[in-house]
PDB file of N, CA and C in Angstrom:
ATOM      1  N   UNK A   1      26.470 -34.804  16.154  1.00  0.00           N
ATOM      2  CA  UNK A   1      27.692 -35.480  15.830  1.00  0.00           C
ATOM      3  C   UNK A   1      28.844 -34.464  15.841  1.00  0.00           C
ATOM      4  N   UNK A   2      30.115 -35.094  16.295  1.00  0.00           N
ATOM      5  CA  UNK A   2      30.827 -34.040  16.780  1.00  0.00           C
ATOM      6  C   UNK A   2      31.744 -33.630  15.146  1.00  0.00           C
ATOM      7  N   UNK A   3      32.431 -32.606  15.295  1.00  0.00           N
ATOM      8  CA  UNK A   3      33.220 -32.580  13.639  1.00  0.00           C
ATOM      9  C   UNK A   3      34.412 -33.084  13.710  1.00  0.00           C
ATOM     10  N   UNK A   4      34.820 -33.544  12.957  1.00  0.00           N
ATOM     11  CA  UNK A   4      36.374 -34.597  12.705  1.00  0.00           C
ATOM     12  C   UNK A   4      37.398 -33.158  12.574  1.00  0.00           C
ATOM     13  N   UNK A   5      38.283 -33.581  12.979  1.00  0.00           N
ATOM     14  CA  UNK A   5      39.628 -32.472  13.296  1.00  0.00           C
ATOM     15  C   UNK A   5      40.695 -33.381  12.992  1.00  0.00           C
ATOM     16  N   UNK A   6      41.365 -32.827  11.582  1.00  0.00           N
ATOM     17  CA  UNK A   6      42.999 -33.411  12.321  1.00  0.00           C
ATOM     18  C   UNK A   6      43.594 -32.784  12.510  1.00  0.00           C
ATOM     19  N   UNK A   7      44.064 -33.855  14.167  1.00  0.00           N
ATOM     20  CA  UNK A   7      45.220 -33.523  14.632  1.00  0.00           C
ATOM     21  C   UNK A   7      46.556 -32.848  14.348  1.00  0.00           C
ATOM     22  N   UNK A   8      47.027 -33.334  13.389  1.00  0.00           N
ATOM     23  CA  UNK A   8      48.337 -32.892  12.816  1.00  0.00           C
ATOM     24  C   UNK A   8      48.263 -31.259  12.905  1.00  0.00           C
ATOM     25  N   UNK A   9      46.972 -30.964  11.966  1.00  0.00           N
ATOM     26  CA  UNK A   9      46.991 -29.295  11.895  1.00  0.00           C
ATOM     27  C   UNK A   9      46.547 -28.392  13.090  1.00  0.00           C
ATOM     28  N   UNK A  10      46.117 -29.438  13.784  1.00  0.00           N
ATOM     29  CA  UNK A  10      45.743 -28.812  15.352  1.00  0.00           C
ATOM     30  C   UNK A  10      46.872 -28.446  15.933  1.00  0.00           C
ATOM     31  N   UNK A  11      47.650 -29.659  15.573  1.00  0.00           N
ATOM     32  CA  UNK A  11      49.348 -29.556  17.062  1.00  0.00           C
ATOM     33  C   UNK A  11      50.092 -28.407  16.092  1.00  0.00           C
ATOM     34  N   UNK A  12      49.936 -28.555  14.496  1.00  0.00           N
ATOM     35  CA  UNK A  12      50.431 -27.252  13.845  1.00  0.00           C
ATOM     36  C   UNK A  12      50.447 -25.952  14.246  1.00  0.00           C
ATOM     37  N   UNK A  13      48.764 -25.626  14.408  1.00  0.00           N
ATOM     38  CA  UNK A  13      48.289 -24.467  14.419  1.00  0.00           C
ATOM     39  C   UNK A  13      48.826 -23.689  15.426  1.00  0.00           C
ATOM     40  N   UNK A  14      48.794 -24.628  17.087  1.00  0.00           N
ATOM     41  CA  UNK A  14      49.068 -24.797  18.151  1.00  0.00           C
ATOM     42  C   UNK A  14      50.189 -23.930  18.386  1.00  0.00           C
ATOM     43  N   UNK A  15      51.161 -24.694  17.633  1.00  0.00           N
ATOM     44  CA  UNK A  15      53.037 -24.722  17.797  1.00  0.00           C
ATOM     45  C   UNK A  15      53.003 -23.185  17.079  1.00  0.00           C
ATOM     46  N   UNK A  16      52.513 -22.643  16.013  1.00  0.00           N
ATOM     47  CA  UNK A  16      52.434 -21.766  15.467  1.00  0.00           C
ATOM     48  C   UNK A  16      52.309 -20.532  16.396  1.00  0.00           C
ATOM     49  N   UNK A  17      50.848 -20.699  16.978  1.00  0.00           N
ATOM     50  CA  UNK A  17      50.458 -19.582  18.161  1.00  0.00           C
ATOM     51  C   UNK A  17      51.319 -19.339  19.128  1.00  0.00           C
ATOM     52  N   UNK A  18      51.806 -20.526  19.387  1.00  0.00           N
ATOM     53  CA  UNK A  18      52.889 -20.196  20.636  1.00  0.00           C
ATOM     54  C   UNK A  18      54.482 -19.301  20.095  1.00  0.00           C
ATOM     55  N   UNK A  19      54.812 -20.455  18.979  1.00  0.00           N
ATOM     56  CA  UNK A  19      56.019 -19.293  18.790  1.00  0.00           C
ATOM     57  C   UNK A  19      55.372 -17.710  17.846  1.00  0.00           C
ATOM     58  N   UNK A  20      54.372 -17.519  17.555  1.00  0.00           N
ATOM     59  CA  UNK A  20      53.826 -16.006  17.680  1.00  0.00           C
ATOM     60  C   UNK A  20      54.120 -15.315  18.665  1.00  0.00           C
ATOM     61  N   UNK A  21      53.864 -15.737  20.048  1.00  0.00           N
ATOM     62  CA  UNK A  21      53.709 -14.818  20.863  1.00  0.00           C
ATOM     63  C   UNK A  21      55.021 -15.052  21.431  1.00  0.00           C
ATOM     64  N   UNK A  22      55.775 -15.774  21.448  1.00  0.00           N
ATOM     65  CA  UNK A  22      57.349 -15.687  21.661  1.00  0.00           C
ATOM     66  C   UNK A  22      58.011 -14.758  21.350  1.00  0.00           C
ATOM     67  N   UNK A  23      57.927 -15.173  19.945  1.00  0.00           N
ATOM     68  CA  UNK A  23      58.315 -14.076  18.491  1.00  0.00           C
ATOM     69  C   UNK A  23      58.144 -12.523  19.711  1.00  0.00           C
ATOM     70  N   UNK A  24      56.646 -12.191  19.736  1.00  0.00           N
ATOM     71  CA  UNK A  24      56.170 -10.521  20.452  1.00  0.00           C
ATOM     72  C   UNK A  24      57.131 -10.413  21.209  1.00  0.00           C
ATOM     73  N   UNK A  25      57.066 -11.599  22.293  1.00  0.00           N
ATOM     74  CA  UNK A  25      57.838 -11.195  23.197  1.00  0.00           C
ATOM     75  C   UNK A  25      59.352 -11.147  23.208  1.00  0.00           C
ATOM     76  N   UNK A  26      60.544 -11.267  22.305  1.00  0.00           N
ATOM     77  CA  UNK A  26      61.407 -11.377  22.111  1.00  0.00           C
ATOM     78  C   UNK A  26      61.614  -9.405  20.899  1.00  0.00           C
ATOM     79  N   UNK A  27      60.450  -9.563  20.359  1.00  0.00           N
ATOM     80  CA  UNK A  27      60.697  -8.029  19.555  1.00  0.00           C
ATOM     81  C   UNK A  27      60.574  -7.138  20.625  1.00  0.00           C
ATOM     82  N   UNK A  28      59.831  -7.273  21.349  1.00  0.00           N
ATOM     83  CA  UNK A  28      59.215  -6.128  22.571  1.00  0.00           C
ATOM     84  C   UNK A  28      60.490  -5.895  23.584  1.00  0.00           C
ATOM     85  N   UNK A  29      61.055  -6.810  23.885  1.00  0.00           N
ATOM     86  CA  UNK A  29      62.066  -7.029  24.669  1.00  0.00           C
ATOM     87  C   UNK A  29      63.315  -6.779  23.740  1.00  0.00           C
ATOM     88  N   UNK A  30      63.753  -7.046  22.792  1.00  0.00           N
ATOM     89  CA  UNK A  30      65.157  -6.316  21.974  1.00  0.00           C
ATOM     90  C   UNK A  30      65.005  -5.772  21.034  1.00  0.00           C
ATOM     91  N   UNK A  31      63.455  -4.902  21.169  1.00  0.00           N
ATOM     92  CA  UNK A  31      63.657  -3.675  19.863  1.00  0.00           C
ATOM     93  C   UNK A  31      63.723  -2.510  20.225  1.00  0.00           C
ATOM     94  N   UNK A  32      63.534  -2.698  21.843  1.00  0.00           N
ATOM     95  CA  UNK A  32      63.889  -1.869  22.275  1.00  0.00           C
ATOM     96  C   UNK A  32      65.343  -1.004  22.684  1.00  0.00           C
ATOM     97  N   UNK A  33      65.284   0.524  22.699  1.00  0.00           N
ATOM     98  CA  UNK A  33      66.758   0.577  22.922  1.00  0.00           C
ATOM     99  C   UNK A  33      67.311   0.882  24.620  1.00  0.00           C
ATOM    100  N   UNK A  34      68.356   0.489  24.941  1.00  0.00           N
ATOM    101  CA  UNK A  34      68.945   0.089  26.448  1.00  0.00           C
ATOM    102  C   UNK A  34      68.280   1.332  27.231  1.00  0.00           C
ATOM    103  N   UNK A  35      68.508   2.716  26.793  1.00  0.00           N
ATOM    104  CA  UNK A  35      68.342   3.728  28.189  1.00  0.00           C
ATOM    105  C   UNK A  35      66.178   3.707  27.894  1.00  0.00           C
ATOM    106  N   UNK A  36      65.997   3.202  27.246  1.00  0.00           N
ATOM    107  CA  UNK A  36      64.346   3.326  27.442  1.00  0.00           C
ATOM    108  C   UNK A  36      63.876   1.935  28.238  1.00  0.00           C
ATOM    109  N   UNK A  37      64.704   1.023  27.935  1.00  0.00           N
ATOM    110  CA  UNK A  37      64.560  -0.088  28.966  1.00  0.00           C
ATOM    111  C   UNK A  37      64.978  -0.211  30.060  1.00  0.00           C
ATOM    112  N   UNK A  38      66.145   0.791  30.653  1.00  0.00           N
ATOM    113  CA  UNK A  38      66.612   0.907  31.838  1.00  0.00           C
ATOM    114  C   UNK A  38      65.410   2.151  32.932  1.00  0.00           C
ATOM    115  N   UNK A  39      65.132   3.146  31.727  1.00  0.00           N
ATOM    116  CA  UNK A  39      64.137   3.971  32.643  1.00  0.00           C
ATOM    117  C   UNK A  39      62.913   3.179  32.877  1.00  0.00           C
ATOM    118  N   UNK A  40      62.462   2.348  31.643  1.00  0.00           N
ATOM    119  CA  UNK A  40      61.297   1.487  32.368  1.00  0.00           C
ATOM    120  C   UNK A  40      61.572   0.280  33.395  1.00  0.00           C
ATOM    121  N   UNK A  41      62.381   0.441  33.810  1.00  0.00           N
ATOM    122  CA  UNK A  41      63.204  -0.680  34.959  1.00  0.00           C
ATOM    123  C   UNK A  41      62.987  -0.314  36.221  1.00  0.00           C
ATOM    124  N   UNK A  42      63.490   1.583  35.922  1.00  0.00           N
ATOM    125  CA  UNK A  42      63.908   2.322  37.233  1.00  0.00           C
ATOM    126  C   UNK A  42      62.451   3.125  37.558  1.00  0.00           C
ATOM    127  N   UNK A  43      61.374   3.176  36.471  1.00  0.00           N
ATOM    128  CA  UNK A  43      59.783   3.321  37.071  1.00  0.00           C
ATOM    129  C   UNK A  43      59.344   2.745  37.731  1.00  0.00           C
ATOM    130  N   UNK A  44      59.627   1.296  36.965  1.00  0.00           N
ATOM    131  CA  UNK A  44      58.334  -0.044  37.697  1.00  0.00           C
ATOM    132  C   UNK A  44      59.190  -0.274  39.410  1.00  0.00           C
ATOM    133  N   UNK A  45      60.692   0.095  39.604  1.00  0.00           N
ATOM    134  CA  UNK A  45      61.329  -0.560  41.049  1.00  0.00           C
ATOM    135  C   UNK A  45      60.415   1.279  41.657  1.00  0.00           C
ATOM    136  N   UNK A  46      60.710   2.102  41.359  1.00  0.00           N
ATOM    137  CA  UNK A  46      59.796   3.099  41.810  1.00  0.00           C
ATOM    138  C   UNK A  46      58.666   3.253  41.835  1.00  0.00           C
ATOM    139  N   UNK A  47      57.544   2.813  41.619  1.00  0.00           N
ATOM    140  CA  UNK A  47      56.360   2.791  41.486  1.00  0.00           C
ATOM    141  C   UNK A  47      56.384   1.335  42.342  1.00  0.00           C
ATOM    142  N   UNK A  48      57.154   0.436  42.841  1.00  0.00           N
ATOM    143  CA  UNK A  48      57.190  -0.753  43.511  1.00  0.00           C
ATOM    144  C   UNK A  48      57.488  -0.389  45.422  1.00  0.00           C
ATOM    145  N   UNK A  49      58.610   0.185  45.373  1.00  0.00           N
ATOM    146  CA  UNK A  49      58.933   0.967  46.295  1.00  0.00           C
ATOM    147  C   UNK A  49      58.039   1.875  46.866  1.00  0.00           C
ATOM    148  N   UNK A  50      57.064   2.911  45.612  1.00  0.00           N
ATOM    149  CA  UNK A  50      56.304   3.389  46.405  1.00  0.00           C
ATOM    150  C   UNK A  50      54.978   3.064  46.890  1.00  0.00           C
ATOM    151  N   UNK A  51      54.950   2.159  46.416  1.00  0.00           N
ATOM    152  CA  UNK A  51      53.540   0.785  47.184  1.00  0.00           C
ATOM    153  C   UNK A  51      53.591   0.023  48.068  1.00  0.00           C
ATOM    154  N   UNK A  52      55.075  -0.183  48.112  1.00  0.00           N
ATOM    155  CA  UNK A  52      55.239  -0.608  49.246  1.00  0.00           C
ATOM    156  C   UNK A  52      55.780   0.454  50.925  1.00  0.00           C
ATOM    157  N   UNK A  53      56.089   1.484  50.219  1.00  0.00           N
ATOM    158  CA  UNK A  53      56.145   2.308  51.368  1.00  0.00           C
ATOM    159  C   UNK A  53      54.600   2.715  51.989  1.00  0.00           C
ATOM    160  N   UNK A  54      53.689   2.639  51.569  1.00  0.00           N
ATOM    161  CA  UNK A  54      52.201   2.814  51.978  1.00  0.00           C
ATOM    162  C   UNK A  54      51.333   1.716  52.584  1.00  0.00           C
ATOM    163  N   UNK A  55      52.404   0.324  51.845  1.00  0.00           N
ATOM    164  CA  UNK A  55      51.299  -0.692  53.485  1.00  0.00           C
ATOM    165  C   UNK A  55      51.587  -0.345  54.518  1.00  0.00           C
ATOM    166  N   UNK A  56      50.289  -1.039  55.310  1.00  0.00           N
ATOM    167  CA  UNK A  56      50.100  -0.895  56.812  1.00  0.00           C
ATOM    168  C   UNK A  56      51.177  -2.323  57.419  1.00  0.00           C
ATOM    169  N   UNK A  57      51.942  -2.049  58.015  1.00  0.00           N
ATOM    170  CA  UNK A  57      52.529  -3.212  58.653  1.00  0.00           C
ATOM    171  C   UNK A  57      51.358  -3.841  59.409  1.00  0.00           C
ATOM    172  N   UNK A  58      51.518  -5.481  59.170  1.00  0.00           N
ATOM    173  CA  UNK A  58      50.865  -6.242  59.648  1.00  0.00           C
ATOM    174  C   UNK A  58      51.520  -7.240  60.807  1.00  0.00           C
ATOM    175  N   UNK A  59      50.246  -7.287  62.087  1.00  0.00           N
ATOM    176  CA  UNK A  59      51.033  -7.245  63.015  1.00  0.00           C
ATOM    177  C   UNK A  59      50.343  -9.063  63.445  1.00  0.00           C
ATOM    178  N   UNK A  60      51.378  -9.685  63.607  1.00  0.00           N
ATOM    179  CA  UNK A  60      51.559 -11.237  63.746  1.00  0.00           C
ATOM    180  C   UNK A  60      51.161 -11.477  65.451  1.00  0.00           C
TER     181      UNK A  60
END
């Protein structure tokens, strides 16, 4: 027999988890300060750039 759940505290719990990880993502993103978020900007387009300078052109 299956176990009885209510709902209510399900869609609660739910709504909860989600704005948790909102919440992270909103501290992670403005607790940071501007020139540590701009150098991690100007890594990831460099480290992007240089992955892409190493494919093999693919030929159609």
């Amino acid at each position: 027999m299956a176990e009885i759940v209510n709902l209510k505290r399900v869609k609660k719990a739910k709504a909860r988890a989600e704005k948790s990880t909102q919440a992270d993502a909103n501290r992670a993103r403005h607790g940071t300060p501007k020139a540590i978020r701009d150098l991690a900007k100007t890594r990831d387009e460099k480290a992007k750039e240089n992955i892409d300078a190493h494919k093999l052109d693919e030929e159609k």
